[in-house]
N, C-alpha and C. Protein backbone atom coordinates (compact mmCIF):
# COMPACT_ATOMS: atom_id res chain seq x y z
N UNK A 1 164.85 182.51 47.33
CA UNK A 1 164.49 181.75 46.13
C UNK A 1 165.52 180.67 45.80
N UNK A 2 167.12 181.16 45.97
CA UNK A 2 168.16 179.86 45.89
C UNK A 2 167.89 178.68 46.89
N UNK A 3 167.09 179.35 48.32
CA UNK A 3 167.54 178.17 49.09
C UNK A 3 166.24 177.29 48.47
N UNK A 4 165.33 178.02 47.77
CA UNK A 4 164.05 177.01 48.13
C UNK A 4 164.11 176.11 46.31
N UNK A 5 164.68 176.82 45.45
CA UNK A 5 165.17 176.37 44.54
C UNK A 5 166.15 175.03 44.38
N UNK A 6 166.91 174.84 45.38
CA UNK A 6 167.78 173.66 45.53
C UNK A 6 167.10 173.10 46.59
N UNK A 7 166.09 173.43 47.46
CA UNK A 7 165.64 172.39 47.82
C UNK A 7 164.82 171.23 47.23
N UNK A 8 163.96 171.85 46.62
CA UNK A 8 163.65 171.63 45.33
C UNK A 8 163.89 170.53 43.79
N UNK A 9 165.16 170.99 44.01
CA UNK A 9 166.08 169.94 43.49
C UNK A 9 166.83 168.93 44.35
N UNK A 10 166.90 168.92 44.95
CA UNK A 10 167.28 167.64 46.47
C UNK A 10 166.14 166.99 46.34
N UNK A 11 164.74 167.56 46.53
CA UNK A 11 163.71 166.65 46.72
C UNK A 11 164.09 165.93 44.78
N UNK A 12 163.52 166.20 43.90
CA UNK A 12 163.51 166.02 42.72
C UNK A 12 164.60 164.85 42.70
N UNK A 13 165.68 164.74 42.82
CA UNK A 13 166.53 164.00 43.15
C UNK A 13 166.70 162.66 43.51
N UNK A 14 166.05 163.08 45.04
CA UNK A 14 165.67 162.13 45.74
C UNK A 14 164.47 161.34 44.89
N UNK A 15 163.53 161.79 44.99
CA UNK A 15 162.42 161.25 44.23
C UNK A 15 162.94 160.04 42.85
N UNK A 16 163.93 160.88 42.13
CA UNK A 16 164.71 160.05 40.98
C UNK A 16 165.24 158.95 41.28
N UNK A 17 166.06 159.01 42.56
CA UNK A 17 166.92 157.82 42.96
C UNK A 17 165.59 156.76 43.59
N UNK A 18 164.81 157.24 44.51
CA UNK A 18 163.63 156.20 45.01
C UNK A 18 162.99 155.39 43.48
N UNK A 19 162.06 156.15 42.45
CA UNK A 19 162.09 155.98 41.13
C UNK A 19 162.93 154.84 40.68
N UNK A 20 164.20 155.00 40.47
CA UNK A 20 164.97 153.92 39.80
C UNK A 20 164.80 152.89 40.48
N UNK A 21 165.43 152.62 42.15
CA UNK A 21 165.40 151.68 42.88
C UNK A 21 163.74 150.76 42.93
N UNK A 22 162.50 151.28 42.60
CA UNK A 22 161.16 150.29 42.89
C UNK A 22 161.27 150.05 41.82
N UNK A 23 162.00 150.97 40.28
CA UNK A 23 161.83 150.46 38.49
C UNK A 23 162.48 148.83 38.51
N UNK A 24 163.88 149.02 39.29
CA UNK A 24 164.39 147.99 39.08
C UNK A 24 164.04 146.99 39.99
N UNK A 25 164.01 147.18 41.14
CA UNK A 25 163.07 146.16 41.83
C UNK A 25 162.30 145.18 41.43
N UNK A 26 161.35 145.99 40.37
CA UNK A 26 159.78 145.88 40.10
C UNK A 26 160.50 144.75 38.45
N UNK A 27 161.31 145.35 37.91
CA UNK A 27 162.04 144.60 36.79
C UNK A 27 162.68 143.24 37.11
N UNK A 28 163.21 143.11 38.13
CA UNK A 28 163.72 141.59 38.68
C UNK A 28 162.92 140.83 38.63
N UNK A 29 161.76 141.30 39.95
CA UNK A 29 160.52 141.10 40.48
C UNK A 29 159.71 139.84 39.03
N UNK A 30 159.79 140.89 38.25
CA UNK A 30 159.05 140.53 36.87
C UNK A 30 159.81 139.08 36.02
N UNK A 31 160.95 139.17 36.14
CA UNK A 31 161.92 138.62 35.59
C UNK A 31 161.61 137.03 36.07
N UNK A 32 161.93 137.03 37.48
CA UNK A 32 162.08 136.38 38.17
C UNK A 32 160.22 135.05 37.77
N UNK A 33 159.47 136.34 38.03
CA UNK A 33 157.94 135.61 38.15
C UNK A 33 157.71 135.12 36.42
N UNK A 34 157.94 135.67 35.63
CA UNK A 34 158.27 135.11 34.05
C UNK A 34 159.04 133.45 33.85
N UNK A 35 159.97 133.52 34.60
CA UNK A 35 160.88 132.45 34.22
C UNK A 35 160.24 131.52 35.45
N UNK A 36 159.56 131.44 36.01
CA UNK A 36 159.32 130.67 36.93
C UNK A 36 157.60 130.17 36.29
N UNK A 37 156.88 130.91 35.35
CA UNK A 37 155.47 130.13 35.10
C UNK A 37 155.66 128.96 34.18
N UNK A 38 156.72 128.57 33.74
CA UNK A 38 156.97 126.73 33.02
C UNK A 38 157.09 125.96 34.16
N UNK A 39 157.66 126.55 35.48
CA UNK A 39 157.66 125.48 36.42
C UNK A 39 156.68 125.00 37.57
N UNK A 40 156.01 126.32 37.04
CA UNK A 40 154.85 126.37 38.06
C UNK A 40 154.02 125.09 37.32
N UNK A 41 154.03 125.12 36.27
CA UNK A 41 152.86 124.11 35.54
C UNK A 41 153.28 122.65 35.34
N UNK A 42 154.40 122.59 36.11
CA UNK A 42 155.09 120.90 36.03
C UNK A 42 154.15 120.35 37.06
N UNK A 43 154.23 118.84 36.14
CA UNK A 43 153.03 117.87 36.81
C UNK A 43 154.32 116.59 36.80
N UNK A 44 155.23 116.93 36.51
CA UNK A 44 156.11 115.85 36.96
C UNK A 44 157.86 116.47 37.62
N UNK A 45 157.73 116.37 39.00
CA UNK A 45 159.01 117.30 39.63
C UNK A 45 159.02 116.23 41.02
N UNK A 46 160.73 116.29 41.47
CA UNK A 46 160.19 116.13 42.70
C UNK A 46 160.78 117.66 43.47
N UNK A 47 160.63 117.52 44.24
CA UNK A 47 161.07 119.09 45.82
C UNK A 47 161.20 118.06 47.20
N UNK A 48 162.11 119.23 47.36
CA UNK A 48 162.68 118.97 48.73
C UNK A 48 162.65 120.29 49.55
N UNK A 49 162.11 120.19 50.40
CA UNK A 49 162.57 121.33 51.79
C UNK A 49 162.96 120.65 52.83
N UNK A 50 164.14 121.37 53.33
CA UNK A 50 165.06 121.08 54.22
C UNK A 50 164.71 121.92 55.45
N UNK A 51 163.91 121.68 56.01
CA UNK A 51 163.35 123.33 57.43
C UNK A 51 164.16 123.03 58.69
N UNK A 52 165.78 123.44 58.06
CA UNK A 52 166.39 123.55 59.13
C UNK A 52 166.40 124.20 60.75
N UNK A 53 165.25 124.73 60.94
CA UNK A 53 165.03 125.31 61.94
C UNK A 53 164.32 124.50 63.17
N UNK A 54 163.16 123.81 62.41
CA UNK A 54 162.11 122.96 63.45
C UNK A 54 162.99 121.52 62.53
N UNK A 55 164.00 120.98 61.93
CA UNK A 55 164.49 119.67 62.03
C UNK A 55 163.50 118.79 61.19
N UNK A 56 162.76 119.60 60.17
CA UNK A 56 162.05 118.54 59.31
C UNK A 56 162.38 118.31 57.99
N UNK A 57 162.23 117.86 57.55
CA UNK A 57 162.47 117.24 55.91
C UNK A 57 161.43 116.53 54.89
N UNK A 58 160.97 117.28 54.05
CA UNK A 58 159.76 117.56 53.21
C UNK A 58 160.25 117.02 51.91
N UNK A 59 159.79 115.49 51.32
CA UNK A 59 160.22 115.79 50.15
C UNK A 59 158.80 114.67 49.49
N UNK A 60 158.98 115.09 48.38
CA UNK A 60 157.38 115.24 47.21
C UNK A 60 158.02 114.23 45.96
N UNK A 61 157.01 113.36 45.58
CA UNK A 61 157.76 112.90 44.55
C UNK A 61 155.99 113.23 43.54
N UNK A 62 156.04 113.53 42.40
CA UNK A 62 154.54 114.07 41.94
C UNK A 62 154.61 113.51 40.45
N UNK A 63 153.78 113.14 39.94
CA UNK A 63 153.29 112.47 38.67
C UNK A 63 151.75 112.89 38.14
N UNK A 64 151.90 113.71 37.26
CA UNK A 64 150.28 114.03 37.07
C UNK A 64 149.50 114.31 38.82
N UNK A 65 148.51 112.97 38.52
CA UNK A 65 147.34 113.60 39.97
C UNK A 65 148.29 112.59 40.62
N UNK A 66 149.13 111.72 41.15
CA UNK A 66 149.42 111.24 41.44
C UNK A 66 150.74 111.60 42.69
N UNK A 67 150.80 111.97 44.00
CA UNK A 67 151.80 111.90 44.40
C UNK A 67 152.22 111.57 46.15
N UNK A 68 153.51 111.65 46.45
CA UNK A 68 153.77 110.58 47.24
C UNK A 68 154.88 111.80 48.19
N UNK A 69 154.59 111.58 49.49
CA UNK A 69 154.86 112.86 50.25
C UNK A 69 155.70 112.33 51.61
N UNK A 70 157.13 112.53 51.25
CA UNK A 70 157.79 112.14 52.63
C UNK A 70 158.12 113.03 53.60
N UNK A 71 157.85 112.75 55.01
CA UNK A 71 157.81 113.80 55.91
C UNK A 71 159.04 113.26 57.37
N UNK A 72 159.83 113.75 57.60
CA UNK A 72 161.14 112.88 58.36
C UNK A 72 161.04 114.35 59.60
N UNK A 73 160.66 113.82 60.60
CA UNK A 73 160.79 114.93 62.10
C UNK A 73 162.16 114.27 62.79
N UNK A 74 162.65 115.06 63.02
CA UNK A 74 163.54 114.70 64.15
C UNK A 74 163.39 115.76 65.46
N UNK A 75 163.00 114.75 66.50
CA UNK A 75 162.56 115.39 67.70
C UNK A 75 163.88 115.26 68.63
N UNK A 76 164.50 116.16 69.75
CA UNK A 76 165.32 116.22 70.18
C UNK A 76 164.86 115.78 71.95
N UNK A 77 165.60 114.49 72.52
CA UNK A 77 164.96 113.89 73.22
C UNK A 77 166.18 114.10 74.17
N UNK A 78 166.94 115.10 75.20
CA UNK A 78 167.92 115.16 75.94
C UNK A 78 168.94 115.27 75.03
N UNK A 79 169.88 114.19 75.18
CA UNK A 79 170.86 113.85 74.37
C UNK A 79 170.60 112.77 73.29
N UNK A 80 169.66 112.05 72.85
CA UNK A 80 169.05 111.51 71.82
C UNK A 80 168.55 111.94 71.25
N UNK A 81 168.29 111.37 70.12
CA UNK A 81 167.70 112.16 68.91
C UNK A 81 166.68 111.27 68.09
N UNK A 82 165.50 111.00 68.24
CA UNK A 82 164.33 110.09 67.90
C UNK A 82 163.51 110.76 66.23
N UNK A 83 164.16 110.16 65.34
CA UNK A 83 163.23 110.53 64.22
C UNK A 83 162.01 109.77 63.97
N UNK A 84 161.14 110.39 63.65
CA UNK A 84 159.43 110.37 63.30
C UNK A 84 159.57 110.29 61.42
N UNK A 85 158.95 109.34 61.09
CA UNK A 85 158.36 109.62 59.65
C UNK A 85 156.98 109.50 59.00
N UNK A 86 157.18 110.13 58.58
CA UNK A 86 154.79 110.55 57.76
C UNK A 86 155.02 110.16 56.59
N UNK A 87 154.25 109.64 55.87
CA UNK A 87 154.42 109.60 54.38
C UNK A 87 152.89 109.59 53.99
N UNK A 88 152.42 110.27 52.67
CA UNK A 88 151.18 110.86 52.61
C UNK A 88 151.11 110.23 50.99
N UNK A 89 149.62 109.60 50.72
CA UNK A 89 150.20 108.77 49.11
C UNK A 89 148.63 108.95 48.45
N UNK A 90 149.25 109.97 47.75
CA UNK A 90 147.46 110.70 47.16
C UNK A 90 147.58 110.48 45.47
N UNK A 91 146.08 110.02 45.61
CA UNK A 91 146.23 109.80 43.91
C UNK A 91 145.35 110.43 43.00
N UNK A 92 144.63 111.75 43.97
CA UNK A 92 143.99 112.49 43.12
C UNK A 92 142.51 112.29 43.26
N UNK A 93 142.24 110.93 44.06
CA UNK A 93 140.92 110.97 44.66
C UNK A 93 140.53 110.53 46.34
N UNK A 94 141.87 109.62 47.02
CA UNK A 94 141.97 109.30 48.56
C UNK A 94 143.21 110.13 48.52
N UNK A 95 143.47 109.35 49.81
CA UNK A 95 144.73 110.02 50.74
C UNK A 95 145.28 109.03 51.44
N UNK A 96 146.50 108.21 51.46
CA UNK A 96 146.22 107.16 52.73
C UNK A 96 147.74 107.44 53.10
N UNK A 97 148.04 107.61 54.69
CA UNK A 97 148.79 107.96 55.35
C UNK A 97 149.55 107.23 56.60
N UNK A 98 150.53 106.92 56.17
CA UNK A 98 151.52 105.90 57.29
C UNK A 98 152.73 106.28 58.07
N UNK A 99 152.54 106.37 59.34
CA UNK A 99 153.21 106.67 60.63
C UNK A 99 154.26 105.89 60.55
N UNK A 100 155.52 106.13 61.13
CA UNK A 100 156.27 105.36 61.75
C UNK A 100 157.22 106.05 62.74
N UNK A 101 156.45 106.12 64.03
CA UNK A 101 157.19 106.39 65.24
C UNK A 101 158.54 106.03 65.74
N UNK A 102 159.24 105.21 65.12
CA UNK A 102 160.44 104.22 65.38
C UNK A 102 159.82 103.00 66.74
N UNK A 103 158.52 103.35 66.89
CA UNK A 103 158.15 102.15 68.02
C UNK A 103 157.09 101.87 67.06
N UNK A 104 156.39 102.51 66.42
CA UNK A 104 155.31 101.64 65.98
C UNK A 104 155.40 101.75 64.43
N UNK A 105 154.10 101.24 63.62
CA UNK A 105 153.68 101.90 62.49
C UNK A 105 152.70 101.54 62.72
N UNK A 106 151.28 102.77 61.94
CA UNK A 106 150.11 102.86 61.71
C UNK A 106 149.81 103.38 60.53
N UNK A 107 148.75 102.98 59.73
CA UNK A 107 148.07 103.19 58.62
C UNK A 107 147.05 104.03 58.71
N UNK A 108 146.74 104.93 57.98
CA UNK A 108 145.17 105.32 58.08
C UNK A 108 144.94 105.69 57.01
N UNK A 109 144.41 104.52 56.42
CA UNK A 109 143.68 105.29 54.50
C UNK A 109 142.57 105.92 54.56
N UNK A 110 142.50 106.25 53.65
CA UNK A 110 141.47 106.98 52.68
C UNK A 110 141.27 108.18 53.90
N UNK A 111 142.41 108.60 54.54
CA UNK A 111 142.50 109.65 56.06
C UNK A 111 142.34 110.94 55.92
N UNK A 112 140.71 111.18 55.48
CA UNK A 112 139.69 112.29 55.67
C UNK A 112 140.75 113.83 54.51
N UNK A 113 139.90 114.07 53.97
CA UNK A 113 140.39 115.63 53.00
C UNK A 113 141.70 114.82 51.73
N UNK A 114 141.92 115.67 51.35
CA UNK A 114 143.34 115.45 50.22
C UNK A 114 144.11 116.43 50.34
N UNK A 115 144.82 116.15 51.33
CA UNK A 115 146.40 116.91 51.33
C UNK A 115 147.05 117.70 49.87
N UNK A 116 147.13 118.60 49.46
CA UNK A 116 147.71 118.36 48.54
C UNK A 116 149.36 118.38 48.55
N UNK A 117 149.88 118.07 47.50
CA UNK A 117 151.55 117.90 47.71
C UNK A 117 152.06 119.38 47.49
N UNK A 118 153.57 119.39 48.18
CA UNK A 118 154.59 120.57 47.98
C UNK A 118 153.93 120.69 46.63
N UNK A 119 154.26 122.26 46.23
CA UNK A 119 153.81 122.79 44.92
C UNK A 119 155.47 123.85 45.13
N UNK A 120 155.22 124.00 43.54
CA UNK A 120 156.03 125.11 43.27
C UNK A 120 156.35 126.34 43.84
N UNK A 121 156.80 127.11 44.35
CA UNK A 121 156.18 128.62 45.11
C UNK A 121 156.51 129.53 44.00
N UNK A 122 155.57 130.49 44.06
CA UNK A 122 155.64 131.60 43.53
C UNK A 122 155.33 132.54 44.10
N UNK A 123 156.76 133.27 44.94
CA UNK A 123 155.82 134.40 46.26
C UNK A 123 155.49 136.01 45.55
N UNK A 124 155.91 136.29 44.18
CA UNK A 124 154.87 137.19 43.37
C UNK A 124 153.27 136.80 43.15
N UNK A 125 152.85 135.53 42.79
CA UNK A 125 151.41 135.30 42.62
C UNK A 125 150.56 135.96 43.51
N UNK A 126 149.45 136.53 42.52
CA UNK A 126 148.20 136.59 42.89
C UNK A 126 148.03 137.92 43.81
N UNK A 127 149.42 139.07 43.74
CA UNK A 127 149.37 140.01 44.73
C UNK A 127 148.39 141.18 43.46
N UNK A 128 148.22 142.10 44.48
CA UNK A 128 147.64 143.65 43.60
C UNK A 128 148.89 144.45 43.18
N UNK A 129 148.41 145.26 42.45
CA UNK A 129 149.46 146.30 42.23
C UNK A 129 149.71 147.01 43.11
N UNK A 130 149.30 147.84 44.44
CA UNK A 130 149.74 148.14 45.70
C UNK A 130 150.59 147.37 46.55
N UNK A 131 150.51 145.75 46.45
CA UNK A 131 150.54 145.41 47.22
C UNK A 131 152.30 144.79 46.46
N UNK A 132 152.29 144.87 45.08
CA UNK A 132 153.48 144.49 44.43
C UNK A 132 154.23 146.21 44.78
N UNK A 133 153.66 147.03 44.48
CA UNK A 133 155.04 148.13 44.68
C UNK A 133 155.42 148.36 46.27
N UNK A 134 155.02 147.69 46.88
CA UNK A 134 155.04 147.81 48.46
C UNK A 134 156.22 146.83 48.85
N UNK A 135 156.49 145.66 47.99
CA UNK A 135 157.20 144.78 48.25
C UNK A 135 158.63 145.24 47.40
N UNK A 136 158.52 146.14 46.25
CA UNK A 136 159.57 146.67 45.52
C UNK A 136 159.86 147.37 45.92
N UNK A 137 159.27 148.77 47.23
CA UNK A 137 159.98 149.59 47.23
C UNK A 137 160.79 148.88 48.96
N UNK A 138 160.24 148.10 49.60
CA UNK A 138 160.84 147.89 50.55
C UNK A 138 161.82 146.76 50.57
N UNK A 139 161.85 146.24 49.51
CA UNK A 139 163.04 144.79 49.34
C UNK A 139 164.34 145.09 48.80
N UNK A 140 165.24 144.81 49.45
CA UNK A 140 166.87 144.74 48.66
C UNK A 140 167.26 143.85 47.86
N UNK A 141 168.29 144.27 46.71
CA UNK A 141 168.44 142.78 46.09
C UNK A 141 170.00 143.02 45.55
N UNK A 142 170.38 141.88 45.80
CA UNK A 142 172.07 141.92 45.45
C UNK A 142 172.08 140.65 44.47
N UNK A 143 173.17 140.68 44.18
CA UNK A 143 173.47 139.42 43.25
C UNK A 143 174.83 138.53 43.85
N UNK A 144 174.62 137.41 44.32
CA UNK A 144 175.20 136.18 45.12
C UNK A 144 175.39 134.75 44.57
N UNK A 145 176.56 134.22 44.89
CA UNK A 145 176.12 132.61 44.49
C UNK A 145 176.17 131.88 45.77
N UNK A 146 175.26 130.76 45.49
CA UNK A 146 174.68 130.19 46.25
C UNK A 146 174.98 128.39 45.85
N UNK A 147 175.34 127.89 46.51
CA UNK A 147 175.66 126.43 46.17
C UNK A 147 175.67 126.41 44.58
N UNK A 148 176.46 127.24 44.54
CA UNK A 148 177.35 127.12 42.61
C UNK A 148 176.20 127.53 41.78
N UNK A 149 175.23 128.28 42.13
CA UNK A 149 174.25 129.06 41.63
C UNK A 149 174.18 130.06 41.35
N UNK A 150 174.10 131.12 40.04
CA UNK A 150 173.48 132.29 40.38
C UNK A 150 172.88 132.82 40.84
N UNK A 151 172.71 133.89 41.76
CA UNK A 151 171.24 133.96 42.33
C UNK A 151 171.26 135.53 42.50
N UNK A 152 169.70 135.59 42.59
CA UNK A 152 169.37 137.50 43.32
C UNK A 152 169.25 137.22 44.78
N UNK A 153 170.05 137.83 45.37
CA UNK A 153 170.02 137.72 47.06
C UNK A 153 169.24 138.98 47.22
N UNK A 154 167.45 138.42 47.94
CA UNK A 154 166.82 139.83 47.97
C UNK A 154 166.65 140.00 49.74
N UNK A 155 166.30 140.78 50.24
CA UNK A 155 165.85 140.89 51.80
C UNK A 155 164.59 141.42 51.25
N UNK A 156 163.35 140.19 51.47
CA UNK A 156 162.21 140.27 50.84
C UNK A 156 161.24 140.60 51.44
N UNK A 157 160.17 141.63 51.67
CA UNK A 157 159.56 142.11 52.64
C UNK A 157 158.27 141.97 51.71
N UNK A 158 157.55 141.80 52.82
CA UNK A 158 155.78 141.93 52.65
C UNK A 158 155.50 140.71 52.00
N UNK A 159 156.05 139.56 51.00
CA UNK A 159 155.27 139.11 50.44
C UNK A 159 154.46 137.87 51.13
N UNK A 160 152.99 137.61 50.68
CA UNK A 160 151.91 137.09 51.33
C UNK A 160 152.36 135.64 51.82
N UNK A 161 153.60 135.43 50.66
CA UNK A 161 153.45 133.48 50.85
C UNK A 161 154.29 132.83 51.29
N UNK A 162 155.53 133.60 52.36
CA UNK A 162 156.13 133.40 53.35
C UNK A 162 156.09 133.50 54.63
N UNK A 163 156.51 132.33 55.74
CA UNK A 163 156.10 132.78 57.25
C UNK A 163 157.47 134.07 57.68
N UNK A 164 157.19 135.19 58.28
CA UNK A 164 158.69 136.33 58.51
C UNK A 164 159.05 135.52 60.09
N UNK A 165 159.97 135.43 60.22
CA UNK A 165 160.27 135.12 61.40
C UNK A 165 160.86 137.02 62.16
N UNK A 166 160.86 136.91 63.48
CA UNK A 166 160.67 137.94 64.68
C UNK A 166 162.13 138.61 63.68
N UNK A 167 163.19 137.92 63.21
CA UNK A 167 164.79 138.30 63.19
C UNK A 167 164.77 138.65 61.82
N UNK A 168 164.98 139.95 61.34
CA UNK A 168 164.74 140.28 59.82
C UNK A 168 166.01 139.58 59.15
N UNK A 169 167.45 139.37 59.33
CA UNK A 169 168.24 138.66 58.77
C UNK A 169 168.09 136.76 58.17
N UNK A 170 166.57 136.79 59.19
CA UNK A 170 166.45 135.52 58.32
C UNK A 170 165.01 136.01 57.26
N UNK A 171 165.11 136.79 56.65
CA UNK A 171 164.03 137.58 55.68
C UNK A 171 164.54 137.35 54.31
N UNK A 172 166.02 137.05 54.54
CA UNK A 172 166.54 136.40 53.42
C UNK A 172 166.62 135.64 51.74
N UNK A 173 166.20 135.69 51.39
CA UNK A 173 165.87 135.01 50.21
C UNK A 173 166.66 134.82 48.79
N UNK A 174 166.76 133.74 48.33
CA UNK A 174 167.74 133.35 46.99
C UNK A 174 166.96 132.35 46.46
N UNK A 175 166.88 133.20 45.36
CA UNK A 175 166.19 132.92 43.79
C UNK A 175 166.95 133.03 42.59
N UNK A 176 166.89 131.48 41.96
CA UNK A 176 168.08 131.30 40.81
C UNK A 176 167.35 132.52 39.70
N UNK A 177 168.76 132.75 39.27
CA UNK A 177 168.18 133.64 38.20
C UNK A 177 167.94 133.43 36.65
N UNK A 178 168.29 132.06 36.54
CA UNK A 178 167.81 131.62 35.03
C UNK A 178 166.61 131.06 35.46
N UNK A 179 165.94 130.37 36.56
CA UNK A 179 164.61 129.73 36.36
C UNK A 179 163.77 130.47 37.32
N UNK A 180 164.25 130.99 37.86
CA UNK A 180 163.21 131.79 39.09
C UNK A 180 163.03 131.45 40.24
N UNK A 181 163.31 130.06 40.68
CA UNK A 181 162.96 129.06 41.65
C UNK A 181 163.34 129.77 42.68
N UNK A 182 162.69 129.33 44.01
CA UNK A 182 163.30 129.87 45.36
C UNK A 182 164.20 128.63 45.94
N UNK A 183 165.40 129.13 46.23
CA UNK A 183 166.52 128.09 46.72
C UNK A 183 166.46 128.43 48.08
N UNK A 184 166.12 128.99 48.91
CA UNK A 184 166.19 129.76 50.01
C UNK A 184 165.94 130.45 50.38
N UNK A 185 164.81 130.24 51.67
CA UNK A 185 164.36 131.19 52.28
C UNK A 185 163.98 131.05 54.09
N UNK A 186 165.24 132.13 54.33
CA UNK A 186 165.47 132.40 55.93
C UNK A 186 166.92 130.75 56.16
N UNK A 187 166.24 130.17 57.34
CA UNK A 187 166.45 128.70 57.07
C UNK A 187 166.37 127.76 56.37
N UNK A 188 165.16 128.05 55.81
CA UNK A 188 164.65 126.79 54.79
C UNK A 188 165.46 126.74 53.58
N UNK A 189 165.21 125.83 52.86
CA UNK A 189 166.18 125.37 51.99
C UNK A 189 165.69 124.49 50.59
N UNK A 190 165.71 124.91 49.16
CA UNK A 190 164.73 123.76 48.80
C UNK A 190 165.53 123.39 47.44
N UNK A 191 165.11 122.05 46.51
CA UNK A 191 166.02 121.64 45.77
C UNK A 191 164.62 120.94 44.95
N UNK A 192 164.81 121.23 43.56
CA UNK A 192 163.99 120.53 42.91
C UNK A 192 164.54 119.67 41.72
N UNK A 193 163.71 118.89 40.98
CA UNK A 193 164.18 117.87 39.86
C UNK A 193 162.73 117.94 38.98
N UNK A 194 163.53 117.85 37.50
CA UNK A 194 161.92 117.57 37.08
C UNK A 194 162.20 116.73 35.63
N UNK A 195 160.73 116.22 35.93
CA UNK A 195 160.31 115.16 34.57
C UNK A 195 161.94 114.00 35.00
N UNK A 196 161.62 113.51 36.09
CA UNK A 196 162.58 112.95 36.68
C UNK A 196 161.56 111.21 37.64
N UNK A 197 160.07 111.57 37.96
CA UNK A 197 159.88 110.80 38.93
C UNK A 197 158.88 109.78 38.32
N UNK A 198 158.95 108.49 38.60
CA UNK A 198 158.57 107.63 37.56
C UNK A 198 157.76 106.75 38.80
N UNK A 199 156.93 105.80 38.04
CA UNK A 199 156.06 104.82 38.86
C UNK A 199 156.75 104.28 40.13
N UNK A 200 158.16 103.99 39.88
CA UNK A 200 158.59 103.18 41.03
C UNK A 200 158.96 104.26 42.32
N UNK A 201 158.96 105.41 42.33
CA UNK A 201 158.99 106.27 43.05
C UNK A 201 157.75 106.33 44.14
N UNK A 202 156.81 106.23 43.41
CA UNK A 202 155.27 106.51 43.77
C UNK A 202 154.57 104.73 44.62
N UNK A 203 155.56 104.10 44.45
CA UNK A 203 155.18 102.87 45.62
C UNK A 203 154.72 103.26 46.99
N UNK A 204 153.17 103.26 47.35
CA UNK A 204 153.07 103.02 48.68
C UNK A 204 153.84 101.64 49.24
N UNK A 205 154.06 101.80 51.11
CA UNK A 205 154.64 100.80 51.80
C UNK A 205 153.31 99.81 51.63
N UNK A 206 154.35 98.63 52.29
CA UNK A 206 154.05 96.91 52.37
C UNK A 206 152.37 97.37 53.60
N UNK A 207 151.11 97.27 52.97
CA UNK A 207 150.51 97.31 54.53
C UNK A 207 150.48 96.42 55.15
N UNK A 208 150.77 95.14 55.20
CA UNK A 208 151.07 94.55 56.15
C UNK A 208 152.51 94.42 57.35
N UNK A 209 153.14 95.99 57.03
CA UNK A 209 153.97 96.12 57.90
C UNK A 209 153.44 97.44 58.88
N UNK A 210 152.27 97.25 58.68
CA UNK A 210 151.56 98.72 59.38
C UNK A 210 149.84 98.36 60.28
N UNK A 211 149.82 98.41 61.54
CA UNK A 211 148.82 98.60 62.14
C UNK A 211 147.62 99.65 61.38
N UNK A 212 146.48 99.04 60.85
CA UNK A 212 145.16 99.51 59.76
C UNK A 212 144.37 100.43 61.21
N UNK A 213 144.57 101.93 60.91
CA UNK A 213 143.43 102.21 61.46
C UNK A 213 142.41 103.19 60.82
């Protein structure tokens, strides 16, 4: 009866400590997705992602329906290094989109669907309640600074609105802890501004410096 009595209590225990760890989890979790729905609803921000991994550079300048989408590849050519730029200029009813290969430029308006621009992330949105305690009981979270930031340093598992790469150390993730924002995740890298981007931002290029197709 003692041995099965303290086993008993080991399990009970255990159970307590698992308990606290998804409570608080699930409390960040919350924290985090709270302070982040004022930014979700900005119609004037710009963002940047830095996708240090594939060498691209993503940055959004957004005004109401209005916004303007720079896209910078750098392709690795031997020992040269050939950057590519996209720029995408949507105003809420076309799309018109200009190449510049470093050999050419091409135009292509009104270029089929509407892209929409970088948005805010929110990788809590829109999950179930299974599918939220699944991500609390399997995620770590420390507290780190990060380019002179506060942040929750979590090792973030399961959630829907990240790609996982094969290497769980880039599973990574840092989220400021006064606004919620994601500053980082794996490689990637992102930086925002808001109620910052004004008409002259939102200039499409000269088309007559661009081949119309």
């Amino acid at each position: 009866m003692k041995l099965m009595k303290r086993i008993l209590i080991i399990i009970a225990v255990i159970v307590l400590i698992v308990g606290i760890w998804i409570l608080r989890n699930v409390i960040i979790f919350k924290k985090l997705e709270n302070s982040l729905k004022p930014y979700e609803k900005a119609t004037n921000y710009y963002l940047k992602t830095n996708m240090r991994d594939s060498n691209q550079v993503y940055e959004t300048y957004r005004k109401e329906n209005q916004y303007l989408t720079k896209i910078r590849i750098l392709a690795s050519n031997g020992q040269s290094v050939k950057e590519r730029n996209l720029m995408n200029y949507g105003n809420g009813e076309t799309v018109n989109t200009y190449i510049d290969t470093g050999e050419k430029k091409v135009a292509q308006l009104n270029s089929g669907g509407i892209p929409k621009p970088q948005e805010i992330m929110n990788v809590f949105e829109g999950m179930t309640f299974w599918e939220y305690l699944k991500m609390a009981t399997f995620s770590t979270i420390e507290t780190e600074d990060w380019n002179g930031k506060d942040c929750y340093k979590v090792m973030l598992r399961y959630s829907a609105y990240l790609m996982y790469d094969e290497n769980p150390e880039l599973w990574y993730a840092y989220f400021e802890k006064e606004t919620g924002l994601l500053l980082k995740f794996g490689m990637n890298e992102y930086e925002y501004q808001f109620n910052v981007v004004t008409d002259n931002d939102l200039k499409e290029p000269n088309i007559e410096n661009y081949e119309v197709q």
